[in-house]
PDB file of N, CA and C in Angstrom:
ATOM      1  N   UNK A   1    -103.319-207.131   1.943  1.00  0.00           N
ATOM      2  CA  UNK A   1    -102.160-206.308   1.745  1.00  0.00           C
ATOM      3  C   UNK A   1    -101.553-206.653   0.387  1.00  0.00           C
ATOM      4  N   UNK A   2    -101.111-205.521  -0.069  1.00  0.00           N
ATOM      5  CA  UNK A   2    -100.807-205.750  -1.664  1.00  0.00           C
ATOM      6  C   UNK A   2     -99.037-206.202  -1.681  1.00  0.00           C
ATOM      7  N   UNK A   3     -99.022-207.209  -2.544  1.00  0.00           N
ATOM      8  CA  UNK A   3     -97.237-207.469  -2.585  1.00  0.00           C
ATOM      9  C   UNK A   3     -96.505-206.310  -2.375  1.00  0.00           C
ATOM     10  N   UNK A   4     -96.499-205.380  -3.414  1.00  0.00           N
ATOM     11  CA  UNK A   4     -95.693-204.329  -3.047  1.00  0.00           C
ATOM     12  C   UNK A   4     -95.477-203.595  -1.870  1.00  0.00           C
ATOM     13  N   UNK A   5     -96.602-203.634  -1.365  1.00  0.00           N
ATOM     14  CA  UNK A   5     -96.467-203.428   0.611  1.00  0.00           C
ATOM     15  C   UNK A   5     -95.443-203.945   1.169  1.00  0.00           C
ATOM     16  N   UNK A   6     -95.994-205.323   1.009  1.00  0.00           N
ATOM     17  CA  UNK A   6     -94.919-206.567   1.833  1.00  0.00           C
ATOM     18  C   UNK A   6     -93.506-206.527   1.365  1.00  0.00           C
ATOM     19  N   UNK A   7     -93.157-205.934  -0.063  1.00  0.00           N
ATOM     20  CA  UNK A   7     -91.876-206.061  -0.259  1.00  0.00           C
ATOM     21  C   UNK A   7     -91.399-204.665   0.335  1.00  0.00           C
ATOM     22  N   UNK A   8     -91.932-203.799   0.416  1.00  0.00           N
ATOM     23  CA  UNK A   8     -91.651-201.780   0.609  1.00  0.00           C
ATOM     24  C   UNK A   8     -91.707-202.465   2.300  1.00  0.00           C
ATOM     25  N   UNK A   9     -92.181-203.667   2.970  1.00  0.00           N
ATOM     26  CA  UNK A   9     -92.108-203.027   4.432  1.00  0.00           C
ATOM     27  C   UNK A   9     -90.796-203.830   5.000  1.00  0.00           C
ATOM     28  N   UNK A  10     -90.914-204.952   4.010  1.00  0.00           N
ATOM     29  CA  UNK A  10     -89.437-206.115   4.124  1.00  0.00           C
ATOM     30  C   UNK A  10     -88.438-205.321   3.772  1.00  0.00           C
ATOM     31  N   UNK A  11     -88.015-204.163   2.997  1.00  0.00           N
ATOM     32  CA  UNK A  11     -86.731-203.852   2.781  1.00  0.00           C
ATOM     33  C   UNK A  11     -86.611-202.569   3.761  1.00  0.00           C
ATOM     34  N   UNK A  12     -88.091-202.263   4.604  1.00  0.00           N
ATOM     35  CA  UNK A  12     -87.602-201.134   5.285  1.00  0.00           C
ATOM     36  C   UNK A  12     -87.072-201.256   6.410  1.00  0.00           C
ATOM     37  N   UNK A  13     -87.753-202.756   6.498  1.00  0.00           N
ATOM     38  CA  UNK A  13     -87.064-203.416   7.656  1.00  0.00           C
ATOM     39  C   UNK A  13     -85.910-203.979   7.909  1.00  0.00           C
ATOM     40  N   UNK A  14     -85.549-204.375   6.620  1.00  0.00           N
ATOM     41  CA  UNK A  14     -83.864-204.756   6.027  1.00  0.00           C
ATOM     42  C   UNK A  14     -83.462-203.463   6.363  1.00  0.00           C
ATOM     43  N   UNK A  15     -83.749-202.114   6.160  1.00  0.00           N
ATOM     44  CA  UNK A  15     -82.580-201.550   5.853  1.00  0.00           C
ATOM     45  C   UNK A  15     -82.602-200.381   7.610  1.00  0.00           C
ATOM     46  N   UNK A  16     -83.550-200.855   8.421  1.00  0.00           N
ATOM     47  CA  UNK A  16     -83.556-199.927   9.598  1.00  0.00           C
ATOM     48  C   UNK A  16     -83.474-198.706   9.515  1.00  0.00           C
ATOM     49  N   UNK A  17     -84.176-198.483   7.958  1.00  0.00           N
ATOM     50  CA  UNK A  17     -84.259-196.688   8.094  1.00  0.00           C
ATOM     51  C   UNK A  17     -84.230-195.824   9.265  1.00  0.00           C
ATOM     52  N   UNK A  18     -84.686-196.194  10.743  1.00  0.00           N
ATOM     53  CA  UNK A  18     -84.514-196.100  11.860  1.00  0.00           C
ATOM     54  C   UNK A  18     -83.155-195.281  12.237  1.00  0.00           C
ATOM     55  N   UNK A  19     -82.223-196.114  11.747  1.00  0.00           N
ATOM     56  CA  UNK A  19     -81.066-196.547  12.640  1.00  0.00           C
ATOM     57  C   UNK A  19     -79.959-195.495  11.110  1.00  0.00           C
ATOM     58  N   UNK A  20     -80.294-195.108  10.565  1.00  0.00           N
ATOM     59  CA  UNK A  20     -79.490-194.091   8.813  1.00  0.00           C
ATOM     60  C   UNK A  20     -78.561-192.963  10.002  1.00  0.00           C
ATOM     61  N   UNK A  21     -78.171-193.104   9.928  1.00  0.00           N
ATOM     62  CA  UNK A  21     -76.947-192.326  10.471  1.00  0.00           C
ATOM     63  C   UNK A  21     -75.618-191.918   9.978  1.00  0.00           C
ATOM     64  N   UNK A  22     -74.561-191.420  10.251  1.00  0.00           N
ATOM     65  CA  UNK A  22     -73.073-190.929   9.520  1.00  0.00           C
ATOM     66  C   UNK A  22     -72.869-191.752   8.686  1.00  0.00           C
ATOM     67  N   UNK A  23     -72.814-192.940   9.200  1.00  0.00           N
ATOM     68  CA  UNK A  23     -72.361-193.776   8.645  1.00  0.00           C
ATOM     69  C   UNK A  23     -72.932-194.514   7.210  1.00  0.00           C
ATOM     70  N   UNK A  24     -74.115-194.262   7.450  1.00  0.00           N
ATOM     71  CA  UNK A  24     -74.615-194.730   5.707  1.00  0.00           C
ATOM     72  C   UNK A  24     -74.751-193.897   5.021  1.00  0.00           C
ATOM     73  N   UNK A  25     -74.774-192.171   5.611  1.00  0.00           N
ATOM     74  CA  UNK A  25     -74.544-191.119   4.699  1.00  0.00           C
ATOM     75  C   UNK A  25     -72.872-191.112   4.278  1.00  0.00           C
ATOM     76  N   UNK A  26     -71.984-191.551   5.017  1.00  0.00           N
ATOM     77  CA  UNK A  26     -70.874-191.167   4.431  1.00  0.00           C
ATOM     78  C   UNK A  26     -70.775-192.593   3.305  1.00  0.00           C
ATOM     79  N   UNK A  27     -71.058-193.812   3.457  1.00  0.00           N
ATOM     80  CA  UNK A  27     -71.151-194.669   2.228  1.00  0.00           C
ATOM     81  C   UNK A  27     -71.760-194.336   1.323  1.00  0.00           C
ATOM     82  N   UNK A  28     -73.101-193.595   1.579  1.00  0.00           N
ATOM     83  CA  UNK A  28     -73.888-193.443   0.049  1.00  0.00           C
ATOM     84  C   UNK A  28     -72.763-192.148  -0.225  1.00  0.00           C
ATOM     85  N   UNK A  29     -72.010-191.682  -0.020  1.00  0.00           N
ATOM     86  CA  UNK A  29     -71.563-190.409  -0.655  1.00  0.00           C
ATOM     87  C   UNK A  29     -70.455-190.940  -1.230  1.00  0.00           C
ATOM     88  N   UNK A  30     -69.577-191.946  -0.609  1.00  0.00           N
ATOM     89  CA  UNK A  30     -68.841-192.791  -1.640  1.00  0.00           C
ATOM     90  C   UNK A  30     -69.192-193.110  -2.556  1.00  0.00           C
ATOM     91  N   UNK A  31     -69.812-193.871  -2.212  1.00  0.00           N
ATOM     92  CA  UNK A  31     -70.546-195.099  -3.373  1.00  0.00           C
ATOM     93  C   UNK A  31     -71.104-193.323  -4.619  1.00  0.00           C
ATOM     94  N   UNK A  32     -71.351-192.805  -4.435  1.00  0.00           N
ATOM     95  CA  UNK A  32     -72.146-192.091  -5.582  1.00  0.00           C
ATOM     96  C   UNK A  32     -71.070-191.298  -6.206  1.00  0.00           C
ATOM     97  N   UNK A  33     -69.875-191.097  -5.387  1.00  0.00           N
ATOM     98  CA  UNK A  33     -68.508-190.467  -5.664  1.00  0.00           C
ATOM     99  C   UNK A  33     -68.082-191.650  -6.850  1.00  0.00           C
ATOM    100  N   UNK A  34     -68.144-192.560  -6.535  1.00  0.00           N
ATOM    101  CA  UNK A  34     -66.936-193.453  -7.309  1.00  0.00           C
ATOM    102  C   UNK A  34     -67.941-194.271  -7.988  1.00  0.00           C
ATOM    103  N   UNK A  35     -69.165-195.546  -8.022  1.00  0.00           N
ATOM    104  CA  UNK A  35     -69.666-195.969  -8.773  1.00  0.00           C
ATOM    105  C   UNK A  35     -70.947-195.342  -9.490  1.00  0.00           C
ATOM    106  N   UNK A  36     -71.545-194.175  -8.795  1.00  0.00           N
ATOM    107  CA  UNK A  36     -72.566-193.579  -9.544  1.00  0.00           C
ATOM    108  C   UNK A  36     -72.362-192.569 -10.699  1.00  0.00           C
ATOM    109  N   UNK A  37     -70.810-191.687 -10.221  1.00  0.00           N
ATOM    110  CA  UNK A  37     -70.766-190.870 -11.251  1.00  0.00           C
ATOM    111  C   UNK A  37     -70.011-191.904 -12.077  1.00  0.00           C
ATOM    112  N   UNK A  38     -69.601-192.563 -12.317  1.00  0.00           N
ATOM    113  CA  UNK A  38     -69.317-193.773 -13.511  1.00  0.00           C
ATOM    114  C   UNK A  38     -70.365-194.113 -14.025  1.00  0.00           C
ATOM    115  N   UNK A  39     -71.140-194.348 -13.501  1.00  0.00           N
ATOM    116  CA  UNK A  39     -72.646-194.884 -14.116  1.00  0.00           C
ATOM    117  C   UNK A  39     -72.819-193.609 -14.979  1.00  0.00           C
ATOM    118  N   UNK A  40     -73.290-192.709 -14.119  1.00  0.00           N
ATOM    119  CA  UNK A  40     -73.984-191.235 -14.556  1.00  0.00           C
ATOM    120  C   UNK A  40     -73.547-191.210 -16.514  1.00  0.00           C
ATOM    121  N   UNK A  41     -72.034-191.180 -16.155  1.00  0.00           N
ATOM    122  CA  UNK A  41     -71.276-190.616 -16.996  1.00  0.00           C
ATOM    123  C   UNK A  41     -71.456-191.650 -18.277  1.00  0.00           C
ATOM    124  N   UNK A  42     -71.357-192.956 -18.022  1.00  0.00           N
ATOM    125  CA  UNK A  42     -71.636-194.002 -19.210  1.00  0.00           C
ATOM    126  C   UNK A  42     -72.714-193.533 -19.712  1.00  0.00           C
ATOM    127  N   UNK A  43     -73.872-193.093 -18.911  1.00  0.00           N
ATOM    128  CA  UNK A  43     -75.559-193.333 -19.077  1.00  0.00           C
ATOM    129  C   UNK A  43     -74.926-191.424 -20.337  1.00  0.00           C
ATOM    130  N   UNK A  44     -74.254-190.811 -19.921  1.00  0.00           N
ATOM    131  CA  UNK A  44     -74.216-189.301 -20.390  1.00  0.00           C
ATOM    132  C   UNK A  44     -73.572-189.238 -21.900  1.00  0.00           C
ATOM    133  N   UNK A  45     -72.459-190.293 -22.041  1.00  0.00           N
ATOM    134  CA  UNK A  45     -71.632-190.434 -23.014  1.00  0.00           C
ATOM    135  C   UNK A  45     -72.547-191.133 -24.102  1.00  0.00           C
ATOM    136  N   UNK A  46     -73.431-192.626 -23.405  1.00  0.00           N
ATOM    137  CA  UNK A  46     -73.641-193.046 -24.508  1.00  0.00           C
ATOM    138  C   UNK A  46     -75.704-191.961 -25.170  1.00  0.00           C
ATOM    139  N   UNK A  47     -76.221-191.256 -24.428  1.00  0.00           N
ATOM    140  CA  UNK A  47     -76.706-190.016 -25.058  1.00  0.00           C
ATOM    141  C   UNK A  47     -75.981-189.553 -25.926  1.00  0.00           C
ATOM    142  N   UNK A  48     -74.868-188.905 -25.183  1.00  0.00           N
ATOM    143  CA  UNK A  48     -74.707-187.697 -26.632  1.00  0.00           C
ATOM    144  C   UNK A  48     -74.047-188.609 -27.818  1.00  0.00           C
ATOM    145  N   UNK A  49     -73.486-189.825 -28.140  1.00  0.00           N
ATOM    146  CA  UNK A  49     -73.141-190.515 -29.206  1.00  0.00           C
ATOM    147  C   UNK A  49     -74.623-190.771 -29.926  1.00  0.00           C
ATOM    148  N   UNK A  50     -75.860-190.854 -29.399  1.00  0.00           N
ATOM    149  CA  UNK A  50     -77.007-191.255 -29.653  1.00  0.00           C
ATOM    150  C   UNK A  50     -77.291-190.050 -30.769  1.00  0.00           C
ATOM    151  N   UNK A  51     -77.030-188.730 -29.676  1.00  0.00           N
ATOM    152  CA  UNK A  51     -77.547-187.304 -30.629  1.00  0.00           C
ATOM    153  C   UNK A  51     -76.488-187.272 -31.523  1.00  0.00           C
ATOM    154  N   UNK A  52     -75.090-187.574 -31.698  1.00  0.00           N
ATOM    155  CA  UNK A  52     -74.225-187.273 -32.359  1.00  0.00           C
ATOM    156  C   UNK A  52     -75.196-187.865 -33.538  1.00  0.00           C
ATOM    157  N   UNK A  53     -75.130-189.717 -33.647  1.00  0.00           N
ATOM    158  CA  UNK A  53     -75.527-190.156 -34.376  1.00  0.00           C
ATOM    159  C   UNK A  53     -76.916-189.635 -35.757  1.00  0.00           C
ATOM    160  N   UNK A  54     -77.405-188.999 -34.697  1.00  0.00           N
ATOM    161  CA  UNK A  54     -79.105-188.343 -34.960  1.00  0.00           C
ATOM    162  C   UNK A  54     -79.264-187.045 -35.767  1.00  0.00           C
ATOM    163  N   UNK A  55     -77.698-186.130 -35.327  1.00  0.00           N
ATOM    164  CA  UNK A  55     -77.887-184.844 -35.619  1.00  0.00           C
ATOM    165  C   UNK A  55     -77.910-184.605 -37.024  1.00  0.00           C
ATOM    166  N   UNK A  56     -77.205-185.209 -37.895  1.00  0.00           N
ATOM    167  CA  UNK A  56     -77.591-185.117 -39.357  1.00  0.00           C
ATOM    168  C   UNK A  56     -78.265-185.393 -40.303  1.00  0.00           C
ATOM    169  N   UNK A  57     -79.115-186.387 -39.117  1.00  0.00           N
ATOM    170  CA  UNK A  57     -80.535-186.773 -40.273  1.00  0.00           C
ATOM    171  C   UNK A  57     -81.948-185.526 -40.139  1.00  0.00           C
ATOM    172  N   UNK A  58     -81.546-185.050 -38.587  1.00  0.00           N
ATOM    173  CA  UNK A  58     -82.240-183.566 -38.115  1.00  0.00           C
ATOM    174  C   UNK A  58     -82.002-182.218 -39.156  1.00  0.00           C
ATOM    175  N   UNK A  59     -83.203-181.777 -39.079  1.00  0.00           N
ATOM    176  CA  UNK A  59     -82.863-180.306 -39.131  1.00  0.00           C
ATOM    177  C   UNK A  59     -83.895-179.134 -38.445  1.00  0.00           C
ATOM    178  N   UNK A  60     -83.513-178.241 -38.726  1.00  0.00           N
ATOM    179  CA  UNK A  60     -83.711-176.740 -37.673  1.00  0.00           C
ATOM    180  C   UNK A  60     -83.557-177.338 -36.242  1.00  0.00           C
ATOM    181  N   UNK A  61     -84.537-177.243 -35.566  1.00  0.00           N
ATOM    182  CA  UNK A  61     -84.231-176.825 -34.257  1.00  0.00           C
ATOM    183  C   UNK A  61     -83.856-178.223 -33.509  1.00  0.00           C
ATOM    184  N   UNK A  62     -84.477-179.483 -34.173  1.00  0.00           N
ATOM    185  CA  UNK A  62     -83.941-180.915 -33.840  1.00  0.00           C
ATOM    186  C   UNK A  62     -82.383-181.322 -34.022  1.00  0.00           C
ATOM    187  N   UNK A  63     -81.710-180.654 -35.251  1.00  0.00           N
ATOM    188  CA  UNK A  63     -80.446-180.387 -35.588  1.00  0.00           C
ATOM    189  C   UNK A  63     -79.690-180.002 -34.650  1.00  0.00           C
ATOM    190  N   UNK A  64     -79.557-178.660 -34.015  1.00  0.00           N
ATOM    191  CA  UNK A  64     -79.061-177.657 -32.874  1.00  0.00           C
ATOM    192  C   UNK A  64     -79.656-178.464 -31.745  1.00  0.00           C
ATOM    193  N   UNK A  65     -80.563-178.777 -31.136  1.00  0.00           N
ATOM    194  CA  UNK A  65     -80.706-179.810 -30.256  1.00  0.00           C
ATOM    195  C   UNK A  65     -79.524-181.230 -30.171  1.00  0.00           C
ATOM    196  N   UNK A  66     -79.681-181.643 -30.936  1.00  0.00           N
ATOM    197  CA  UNK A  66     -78.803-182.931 -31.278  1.00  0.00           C
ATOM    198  C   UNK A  66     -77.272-182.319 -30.695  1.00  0.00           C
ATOM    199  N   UNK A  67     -77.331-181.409 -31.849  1.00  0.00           N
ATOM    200  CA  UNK A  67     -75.652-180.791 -31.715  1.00  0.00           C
ATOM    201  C   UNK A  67     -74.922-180.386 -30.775  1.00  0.00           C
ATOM    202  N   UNK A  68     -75.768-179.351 -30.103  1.00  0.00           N
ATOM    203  CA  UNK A  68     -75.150-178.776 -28.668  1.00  0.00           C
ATOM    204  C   UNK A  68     -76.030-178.404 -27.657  1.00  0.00           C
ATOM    205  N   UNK A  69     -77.285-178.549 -27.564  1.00  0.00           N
ATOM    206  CA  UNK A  69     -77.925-178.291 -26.623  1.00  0.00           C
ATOM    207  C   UNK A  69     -77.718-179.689 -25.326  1.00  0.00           C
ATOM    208  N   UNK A  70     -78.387-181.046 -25.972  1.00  0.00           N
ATOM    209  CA  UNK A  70     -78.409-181.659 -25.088  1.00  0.00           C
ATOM    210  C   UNK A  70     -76.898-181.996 -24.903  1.00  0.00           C
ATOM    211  N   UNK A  71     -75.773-182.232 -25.873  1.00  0.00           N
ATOM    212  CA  UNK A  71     -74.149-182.400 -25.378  1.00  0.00           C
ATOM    213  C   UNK A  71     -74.053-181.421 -24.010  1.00  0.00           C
ATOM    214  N   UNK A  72     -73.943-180.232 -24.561  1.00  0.00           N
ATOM    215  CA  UNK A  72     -73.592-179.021 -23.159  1.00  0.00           C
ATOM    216  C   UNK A  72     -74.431-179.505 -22.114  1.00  0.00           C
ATOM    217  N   UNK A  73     -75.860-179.500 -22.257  1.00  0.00           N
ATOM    218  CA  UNK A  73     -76.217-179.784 -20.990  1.00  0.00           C
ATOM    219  C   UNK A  73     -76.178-180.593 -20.220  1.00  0.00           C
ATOM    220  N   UNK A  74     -75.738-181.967 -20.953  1.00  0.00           N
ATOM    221  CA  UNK A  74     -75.338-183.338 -20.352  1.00  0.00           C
ATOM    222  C   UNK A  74     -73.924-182.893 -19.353  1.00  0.00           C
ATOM    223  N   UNK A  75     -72.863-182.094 -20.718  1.00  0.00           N
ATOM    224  CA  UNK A  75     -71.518-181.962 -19.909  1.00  0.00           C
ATOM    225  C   UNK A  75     -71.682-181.023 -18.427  1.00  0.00           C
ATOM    226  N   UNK A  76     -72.217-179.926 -18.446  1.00  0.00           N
ATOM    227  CA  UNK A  76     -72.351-179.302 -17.286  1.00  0.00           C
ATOM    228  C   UNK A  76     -73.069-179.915 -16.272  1.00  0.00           C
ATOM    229  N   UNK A  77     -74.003-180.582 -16.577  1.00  0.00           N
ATOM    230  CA  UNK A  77     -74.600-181.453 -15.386  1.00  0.00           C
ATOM    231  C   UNK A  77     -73.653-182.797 -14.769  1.00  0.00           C
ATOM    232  N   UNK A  78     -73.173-183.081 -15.889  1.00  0.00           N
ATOM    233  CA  UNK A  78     -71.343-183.519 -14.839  1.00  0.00           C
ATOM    234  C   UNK A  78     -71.014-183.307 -14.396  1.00  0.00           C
ATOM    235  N   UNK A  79     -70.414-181.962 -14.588  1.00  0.00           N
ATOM    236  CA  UNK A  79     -69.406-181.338 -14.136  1.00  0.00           C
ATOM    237  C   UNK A  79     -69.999-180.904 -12.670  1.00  0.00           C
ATOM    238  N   UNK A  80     -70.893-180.439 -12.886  1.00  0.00           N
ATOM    239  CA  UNK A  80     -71.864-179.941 -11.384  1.00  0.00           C
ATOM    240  C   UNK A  80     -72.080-181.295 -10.443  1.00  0.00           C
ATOM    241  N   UNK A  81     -71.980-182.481 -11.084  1.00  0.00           N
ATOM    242  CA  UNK A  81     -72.673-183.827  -9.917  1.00  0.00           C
ATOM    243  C   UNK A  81     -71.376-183.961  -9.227  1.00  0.00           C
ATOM    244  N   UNK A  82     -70.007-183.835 -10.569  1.00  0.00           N
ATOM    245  CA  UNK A  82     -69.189-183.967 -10.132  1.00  0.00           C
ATOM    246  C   UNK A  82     -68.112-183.510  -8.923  1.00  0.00           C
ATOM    247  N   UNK A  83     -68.562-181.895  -9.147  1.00  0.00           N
ATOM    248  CA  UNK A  83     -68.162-180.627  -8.174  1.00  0.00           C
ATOM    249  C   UNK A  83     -69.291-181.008  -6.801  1.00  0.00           C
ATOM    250  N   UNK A  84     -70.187-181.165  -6.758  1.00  0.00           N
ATOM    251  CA  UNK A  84     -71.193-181.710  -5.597  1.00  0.00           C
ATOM    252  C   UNK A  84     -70.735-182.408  -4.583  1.00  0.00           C
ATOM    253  N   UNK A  85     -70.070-183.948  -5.510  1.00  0.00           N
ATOM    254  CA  UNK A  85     -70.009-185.042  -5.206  1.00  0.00           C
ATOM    255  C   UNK A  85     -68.795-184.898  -3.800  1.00  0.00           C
ATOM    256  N   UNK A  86     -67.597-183.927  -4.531  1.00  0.00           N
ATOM    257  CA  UNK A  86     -66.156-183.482  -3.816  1.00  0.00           C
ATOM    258  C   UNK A  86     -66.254-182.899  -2.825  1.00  0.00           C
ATOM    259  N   UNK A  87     -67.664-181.788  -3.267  1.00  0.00           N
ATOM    260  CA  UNK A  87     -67.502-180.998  -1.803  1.00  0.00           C
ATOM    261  C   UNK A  87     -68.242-182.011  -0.764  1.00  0.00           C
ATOM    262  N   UNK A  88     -69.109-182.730  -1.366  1.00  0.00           N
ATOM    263  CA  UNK A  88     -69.941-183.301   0.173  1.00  0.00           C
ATOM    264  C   UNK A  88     -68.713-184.624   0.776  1.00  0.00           C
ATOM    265  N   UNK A  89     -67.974-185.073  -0.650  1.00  0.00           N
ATOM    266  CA  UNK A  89     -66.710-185.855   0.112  1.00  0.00           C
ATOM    267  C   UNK A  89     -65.706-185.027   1.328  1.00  0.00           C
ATOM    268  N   UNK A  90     -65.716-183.725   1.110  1.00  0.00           N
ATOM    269  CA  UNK A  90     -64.732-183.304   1.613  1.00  0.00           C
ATOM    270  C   UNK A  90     -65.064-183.067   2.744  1.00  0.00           C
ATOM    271  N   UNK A  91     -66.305-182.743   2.817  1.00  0.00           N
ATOM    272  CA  UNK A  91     -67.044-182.318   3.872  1.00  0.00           C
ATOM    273  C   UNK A  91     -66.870-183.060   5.086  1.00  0.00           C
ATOM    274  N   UNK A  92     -67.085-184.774   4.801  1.00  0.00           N
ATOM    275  CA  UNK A  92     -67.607-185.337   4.984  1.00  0.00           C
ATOM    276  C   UNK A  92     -66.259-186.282   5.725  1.00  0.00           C
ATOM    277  N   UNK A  93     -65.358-185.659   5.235  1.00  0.00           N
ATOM    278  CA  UNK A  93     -63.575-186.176   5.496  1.00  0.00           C
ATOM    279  C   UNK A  93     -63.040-185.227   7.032  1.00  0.00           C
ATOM    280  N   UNK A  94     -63.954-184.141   7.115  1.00  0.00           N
ATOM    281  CA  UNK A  94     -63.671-182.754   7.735  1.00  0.00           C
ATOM    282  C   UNK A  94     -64.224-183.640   9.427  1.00  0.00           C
TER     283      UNK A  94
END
């Protein structure tokens, strides 16, 4: 049996995938409410400072990439994890 087995069957057994119920769905929906979209958002901010940085050594279509393609699409995919995140909180409060 290969390590990675033994560790994939030790944590499945740690974690009683079995037994996943309300209750660890309503924690993972916290937890992704409050420390993931923090994460998300660090991991999103420090991208687009990356392209900020990048966009003027670019040009044509690497330029406009840099500039506003990946910014916008970073921001709306926020905004959407973020809008997600509320309704399944709310849901989940209901």
């Amino acid at each position: 049996m290969s390590d990675w087995v033994t560790i994939r069957d030790s944590v499945l057994e740690a974690l009683k995938l079995e037994e996943v119920g309300k209750g660890l769905k309503d924690k993972f929906v916290g937890w992704v409410g409050t420390e993931g979209v923090e994460f998300a958002q660090a991991l999103v901010d420090e991208i687009k400072a990356e392209c900020k940085a990048d966009a003027p050594n670019e040009s044509g279509w690497c330029r406009i990439r840099d500039t506003f393609v990946v910014p916008v699409a970073l921001d709306i995919g926020m905004v959407l994890l973020k809008l997600i995140i509320e309704k399944a909180a709310a849901e989940e409060a209901k």
